[in-house]
N, C-alpha and C. Protein backbone atom coordinates (compact mmCIF):
# COMPACT_ATOMS: atom_id res chain seq x y z
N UNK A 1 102.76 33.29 44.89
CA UNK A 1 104.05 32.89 44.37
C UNK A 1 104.76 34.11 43.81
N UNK A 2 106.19 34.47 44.57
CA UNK A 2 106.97 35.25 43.66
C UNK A 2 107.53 35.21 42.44
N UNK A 3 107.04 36.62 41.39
CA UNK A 3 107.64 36.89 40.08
C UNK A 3 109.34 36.26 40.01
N UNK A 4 109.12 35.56 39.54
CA UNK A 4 111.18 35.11 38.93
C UNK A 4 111.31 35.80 37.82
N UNK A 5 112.57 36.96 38.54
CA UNK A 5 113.55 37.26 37.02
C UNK A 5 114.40 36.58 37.03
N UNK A 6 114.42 36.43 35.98
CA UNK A 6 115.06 35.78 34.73
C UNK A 6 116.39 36.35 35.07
N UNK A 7 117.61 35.06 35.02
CA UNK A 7 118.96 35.79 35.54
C UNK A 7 119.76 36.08 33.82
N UNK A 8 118.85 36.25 33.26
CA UNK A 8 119.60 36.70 31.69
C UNK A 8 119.00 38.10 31.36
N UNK A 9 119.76 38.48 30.51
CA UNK A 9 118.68 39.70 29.44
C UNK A 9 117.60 39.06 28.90
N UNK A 10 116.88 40.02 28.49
CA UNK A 10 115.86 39.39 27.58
C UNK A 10 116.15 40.44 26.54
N UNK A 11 115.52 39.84 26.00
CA UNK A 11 115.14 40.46 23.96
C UNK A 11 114.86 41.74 24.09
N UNK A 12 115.21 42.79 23.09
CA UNK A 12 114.64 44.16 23.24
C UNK A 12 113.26 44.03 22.52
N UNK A 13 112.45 45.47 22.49
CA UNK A 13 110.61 45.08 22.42
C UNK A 13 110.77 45.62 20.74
N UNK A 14 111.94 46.19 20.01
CA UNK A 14 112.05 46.80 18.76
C UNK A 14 111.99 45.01 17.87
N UNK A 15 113.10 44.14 18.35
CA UNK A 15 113.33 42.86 17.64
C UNK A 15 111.59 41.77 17.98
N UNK A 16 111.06 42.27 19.12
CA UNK A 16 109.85 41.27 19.55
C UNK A 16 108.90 42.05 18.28
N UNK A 17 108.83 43.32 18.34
CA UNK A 17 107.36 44.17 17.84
C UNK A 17 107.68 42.96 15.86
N UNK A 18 109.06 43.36 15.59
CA UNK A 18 109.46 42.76 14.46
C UNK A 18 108.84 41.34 14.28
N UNK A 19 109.44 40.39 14.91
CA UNK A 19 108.54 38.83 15.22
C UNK A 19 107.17 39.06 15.15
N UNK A 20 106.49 39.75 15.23
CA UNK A 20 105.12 40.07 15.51
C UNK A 20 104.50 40.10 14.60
N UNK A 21 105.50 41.37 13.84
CA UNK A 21 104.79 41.33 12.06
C UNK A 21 105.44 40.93 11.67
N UNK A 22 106.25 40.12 11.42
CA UNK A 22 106.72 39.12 10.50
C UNK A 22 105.70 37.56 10.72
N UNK A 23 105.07 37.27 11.73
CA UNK A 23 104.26 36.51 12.21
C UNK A 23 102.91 36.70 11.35
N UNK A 24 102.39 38.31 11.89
CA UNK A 24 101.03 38.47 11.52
C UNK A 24 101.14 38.17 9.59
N UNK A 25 102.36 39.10 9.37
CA UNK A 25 102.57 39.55 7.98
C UNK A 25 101.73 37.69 7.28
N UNK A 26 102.91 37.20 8.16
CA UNK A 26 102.85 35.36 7.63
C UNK A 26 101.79 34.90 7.04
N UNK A 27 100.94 34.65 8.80
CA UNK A 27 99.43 34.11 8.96
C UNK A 27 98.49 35.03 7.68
N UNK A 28 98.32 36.58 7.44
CA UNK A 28 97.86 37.00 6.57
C UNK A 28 97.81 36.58 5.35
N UNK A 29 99.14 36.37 4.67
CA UNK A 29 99.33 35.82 3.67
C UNK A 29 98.69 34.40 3.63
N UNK A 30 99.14 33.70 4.60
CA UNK A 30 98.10 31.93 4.58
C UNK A 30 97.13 32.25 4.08
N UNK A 31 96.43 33.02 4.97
CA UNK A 31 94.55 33.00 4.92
C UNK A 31 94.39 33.48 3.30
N UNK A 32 94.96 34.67 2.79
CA UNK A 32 95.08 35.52 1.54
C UNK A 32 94.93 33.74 0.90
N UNK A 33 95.66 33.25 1.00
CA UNK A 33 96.17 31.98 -0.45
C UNK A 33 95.27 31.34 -0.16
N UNK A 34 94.33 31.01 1.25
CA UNK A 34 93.03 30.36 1.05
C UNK A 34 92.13 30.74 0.79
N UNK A 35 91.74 32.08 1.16
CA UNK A 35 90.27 32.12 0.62
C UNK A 35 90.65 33.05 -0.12
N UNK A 36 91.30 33.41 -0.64
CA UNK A 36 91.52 34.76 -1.91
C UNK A 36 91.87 36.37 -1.33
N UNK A 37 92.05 36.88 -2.18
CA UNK A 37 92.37 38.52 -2.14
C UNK A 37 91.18 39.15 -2.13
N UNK A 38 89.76 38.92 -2.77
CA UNK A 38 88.81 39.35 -3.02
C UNK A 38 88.00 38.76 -2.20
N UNK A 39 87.94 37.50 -1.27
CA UNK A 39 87.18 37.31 0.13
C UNK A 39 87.82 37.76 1.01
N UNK A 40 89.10 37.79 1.00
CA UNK A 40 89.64 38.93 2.36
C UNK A 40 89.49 40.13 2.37
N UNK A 41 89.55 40.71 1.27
CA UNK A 41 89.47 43.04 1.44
C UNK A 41 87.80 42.51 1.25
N UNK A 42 86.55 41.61 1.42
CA UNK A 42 85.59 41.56 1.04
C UNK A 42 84.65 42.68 2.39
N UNK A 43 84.21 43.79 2.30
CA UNK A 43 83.66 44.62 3.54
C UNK A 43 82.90 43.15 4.67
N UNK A 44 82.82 43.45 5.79
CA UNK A 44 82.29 42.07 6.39
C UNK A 44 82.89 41.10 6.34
N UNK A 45 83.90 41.08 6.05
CA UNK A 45 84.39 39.54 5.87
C UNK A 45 85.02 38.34 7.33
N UNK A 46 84.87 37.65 7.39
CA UNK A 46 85.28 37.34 8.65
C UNK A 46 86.76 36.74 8.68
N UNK A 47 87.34 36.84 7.41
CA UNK A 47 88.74 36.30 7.06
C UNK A 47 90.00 37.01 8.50
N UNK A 48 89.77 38.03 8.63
CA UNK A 48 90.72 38.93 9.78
C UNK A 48 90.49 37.82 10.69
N UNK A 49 89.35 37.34 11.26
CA UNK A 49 89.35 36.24 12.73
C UNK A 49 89.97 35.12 12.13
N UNK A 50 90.10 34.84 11.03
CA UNK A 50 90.98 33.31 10.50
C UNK A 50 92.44 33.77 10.41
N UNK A 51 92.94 35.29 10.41
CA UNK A 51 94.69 35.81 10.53
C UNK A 51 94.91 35.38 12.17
N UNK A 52 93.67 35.66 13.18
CA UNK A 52 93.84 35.88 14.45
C UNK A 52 93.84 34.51 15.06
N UNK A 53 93.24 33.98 14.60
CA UNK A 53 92.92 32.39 15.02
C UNK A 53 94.40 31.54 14.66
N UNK A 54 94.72 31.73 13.07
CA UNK A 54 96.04 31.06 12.81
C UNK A 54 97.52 31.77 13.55
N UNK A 55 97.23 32.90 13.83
CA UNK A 55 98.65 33.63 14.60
C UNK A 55 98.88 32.95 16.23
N UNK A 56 97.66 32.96 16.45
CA UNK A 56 97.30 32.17 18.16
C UNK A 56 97.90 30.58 17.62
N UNK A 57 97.21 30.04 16.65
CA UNK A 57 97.61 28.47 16.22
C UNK A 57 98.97 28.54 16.16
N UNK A 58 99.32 29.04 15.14
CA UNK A 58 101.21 29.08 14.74
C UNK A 58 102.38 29.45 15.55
N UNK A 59 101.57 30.58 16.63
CA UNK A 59 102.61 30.91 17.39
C UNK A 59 102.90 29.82 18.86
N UNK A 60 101.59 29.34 18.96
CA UNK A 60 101.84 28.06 19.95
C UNK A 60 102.57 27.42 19.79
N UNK A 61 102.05 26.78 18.80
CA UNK A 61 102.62 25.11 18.05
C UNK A 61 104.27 25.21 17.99
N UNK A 62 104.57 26.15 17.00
CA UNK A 62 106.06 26.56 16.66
C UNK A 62 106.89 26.93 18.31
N UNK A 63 106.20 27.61 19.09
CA UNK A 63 106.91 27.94 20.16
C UNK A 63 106.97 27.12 20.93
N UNK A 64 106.42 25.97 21.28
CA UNK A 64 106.20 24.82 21.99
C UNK A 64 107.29 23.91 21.45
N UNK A 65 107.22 23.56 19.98
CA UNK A 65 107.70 23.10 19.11
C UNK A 65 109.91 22.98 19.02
N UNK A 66 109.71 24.39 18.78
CA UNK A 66 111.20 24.75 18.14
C UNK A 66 111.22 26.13 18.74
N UNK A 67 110.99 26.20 19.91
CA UNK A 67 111.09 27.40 21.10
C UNK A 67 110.56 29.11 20.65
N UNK A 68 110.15 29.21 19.75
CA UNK A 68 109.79 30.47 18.42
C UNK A 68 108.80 30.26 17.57
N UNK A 69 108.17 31.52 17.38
CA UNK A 69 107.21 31.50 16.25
C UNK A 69 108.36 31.63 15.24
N UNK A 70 107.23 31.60 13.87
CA UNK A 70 108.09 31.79 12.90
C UNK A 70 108.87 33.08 12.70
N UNK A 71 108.05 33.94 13.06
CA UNK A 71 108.93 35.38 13.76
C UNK A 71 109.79 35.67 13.93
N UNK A 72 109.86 35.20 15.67
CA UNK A 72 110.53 34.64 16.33
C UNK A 72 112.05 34.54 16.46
N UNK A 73 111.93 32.72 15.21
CA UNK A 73 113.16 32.31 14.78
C UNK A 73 113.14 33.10 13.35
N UNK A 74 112.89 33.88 12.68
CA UNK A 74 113.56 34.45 11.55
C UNK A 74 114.22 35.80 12.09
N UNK A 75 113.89 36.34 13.54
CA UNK A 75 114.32 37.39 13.63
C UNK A 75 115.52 36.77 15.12
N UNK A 76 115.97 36.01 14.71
CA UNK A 76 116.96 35.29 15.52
C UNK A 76 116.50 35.46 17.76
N UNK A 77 115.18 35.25 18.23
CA UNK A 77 114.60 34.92 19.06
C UNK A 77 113.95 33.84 19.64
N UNK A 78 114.38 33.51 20.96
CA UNK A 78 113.51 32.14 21.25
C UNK A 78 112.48 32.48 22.84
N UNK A 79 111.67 31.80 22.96
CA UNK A 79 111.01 31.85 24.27
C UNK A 79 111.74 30.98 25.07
N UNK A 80 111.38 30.91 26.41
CA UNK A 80 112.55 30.16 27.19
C UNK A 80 111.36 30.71 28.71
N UNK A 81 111.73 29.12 29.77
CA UNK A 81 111.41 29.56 31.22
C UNK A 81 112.00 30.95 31.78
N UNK A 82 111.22 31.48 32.28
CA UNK A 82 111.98 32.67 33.12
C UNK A 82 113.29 31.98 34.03
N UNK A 83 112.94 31.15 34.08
CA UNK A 83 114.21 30.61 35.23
C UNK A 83 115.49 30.21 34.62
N UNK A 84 115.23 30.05 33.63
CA UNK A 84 116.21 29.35 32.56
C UNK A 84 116.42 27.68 32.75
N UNK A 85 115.20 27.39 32.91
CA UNK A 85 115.19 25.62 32.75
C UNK A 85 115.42 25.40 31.60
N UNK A 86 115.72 24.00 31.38
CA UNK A 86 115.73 23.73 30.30
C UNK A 86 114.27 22.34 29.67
N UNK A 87 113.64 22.52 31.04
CA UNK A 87 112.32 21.69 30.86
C UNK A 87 111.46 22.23 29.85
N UNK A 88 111.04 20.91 28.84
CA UNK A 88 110.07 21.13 27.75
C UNK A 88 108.85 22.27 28.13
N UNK A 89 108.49 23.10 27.30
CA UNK A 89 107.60 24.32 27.68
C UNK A 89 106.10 23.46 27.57
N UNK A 90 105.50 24.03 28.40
CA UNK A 90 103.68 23.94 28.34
C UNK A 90 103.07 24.57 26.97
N UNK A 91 102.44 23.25 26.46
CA UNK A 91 102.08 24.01 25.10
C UNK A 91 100.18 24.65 25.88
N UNK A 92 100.11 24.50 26.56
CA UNK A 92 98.76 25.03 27.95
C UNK A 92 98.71 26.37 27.86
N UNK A 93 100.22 26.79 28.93
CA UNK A 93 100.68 27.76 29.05
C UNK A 93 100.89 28.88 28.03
N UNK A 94 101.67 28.10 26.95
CA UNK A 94 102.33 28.63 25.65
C UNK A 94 100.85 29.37 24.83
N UNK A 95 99.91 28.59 24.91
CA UNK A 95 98.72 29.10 24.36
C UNK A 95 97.95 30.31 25.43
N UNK A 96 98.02 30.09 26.56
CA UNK A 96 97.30 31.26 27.58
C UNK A 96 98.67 32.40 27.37
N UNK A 97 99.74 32.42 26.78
CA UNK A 97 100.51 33.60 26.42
C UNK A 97 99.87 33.95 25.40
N UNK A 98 99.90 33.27 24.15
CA UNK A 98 99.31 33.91 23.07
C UNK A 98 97.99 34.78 22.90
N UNK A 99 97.32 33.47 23.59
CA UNK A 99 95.77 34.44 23.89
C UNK A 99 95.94 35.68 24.62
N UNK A 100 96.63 35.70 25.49
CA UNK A 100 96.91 37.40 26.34
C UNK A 100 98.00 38.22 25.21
N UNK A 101 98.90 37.58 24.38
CA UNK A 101 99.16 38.76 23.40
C UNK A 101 97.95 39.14 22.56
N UNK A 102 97.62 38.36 21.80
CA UNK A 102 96.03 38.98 20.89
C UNK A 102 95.43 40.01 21.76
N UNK A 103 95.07 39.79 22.92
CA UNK A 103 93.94 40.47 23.53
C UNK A 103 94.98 42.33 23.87
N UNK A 104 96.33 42.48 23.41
CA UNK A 104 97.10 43.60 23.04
C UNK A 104 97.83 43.70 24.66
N UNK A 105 96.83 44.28 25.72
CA UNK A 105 97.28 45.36 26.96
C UNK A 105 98.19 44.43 27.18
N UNK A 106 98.31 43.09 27.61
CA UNK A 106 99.16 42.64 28.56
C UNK A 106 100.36 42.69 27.93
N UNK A 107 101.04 42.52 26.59
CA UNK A 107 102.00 42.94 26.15
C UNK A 107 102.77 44.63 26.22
N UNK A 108 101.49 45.16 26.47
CA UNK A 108 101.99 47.05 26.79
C UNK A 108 102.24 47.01 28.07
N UNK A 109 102.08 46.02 29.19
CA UNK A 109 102.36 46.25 30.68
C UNK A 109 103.54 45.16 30.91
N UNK A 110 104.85 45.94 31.13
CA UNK A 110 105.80 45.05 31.83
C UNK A 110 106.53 45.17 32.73
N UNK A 111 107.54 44.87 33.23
CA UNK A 111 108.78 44.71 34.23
C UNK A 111 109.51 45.49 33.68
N UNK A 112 110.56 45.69 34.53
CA UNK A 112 111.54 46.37 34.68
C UNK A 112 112.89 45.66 33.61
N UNK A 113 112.29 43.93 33.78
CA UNK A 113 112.96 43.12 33.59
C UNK A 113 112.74 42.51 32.18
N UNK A 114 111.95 43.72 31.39
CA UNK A 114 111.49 43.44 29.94
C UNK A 114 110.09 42.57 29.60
N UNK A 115 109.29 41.54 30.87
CA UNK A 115 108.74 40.99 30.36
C UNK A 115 107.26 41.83 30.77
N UNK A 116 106.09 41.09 29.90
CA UNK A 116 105.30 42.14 29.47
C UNK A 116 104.16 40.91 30.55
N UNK A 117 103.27 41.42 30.86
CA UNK A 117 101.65 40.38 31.74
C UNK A 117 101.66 39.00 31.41
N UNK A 118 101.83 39.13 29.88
CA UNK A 118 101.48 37.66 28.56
C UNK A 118 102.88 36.54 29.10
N UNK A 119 104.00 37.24 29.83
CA UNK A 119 105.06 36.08 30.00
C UNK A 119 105.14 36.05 31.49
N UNK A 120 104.59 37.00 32.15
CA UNK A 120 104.50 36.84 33.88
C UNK A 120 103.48 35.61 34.11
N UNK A 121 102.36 35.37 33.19
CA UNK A 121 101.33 34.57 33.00
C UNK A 121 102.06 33.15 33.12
N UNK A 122 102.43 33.10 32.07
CA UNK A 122 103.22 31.93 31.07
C UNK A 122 104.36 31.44 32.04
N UNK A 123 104.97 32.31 32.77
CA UNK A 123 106.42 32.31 33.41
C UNK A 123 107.43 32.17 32.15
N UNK A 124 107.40 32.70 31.19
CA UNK A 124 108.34 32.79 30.35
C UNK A 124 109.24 34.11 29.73
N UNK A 125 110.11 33.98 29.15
CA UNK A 125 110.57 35.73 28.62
C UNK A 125 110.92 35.30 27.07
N UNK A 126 111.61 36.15 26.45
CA UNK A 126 112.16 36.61 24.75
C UNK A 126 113.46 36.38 25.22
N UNK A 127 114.03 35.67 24.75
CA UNK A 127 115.64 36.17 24.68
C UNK A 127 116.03 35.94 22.91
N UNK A 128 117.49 36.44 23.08
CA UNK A 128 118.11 36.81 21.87
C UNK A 128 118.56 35.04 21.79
N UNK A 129 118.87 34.59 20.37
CA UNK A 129 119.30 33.47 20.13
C UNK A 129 121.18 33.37 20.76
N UNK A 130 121.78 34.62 20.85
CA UNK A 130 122.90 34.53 21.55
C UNK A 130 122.48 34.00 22.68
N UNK A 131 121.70 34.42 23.33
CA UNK A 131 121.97 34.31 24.79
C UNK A 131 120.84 33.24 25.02
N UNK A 132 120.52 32.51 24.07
CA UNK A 132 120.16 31.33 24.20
C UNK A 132 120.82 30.18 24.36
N UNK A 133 121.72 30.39 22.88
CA UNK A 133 123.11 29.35 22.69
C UNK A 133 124.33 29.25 24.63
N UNK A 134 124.34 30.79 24.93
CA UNK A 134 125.05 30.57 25.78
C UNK A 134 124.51 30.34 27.53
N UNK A 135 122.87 29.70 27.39
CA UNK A 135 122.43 28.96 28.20
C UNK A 135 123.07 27.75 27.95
N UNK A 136 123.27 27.05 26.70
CA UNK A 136 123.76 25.65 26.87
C UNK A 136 122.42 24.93 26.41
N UNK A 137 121.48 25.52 25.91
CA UNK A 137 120.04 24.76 25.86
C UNK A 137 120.21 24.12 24.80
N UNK A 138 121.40 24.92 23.82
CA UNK A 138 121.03 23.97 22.55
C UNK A 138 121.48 25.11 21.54
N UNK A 139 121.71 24.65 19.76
CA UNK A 139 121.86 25.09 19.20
C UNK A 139 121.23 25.45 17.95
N UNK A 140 120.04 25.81 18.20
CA UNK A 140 119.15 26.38 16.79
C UNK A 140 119.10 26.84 16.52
């Protein structure tokens, strides 16, 4: 099956890297308020796989959800079909993106066309919330 670009821009990777840590920043803080400051900096601790586990959780759910992690939508970004459907996203899919961002490379390898392995996977891209609104998909 042929790669579909996306007949829009997509998001630049300066506003995505942002969503990212504003995401991780997030999930960190969660875990911090559950098990403490002193079980997380604890040497050995396994609290880092509960930041990684909830960033994979949050960024699904929310992006499936309300088209964005919390990221995402604070840094005015939504996920969207490469094609520009407007069919409900695979929360399947939405999760086999996330898992290929965690795992880092496939986000460092992309198109020409901005998108990185993790959304060739998914069939999805980043766009800017402008050029969301002026799909017509909606107004969030």
């Amino acid at each position: 099956m042929p790669v579909q670009t996306p007949p829009f821009p997509t998001a630049s990777w300066g506003r995505r890297i942002l969503a990212l840590l504003v995401d991780w920043l997030a999930c960190t803080l969660v875990v911090i308020g559950v098990v403490g400051l002193d079980a997380y900096t604890e040497p050995g601790s396994t609290a880092s796989f509960a930041v990684l586990g909830l960033y994979v959780a949050e960024t699904t759910l929310l992006t499936w959800l309300a088209g964005g992690s919390f990221g995402k939508l604070a840094t005015r970004l939504r996920v969207v079909w490469a094609g520009g459907g407007t069919r409900p996203m695979n929360p399947l899919r939405l999760l086999l993106r996330q898992v290929l961002v965690v795992l880092v490379v496939p986000p460092l390898v992309w198109r020409p066309d901005g998108r990185g392995l993790h959304d060739l996977a998914a069939g999805t891209c980043t766009i800017t919330l402008d050029t969301y609104r002026g799909l017509g998909v909606g107004r969030a």
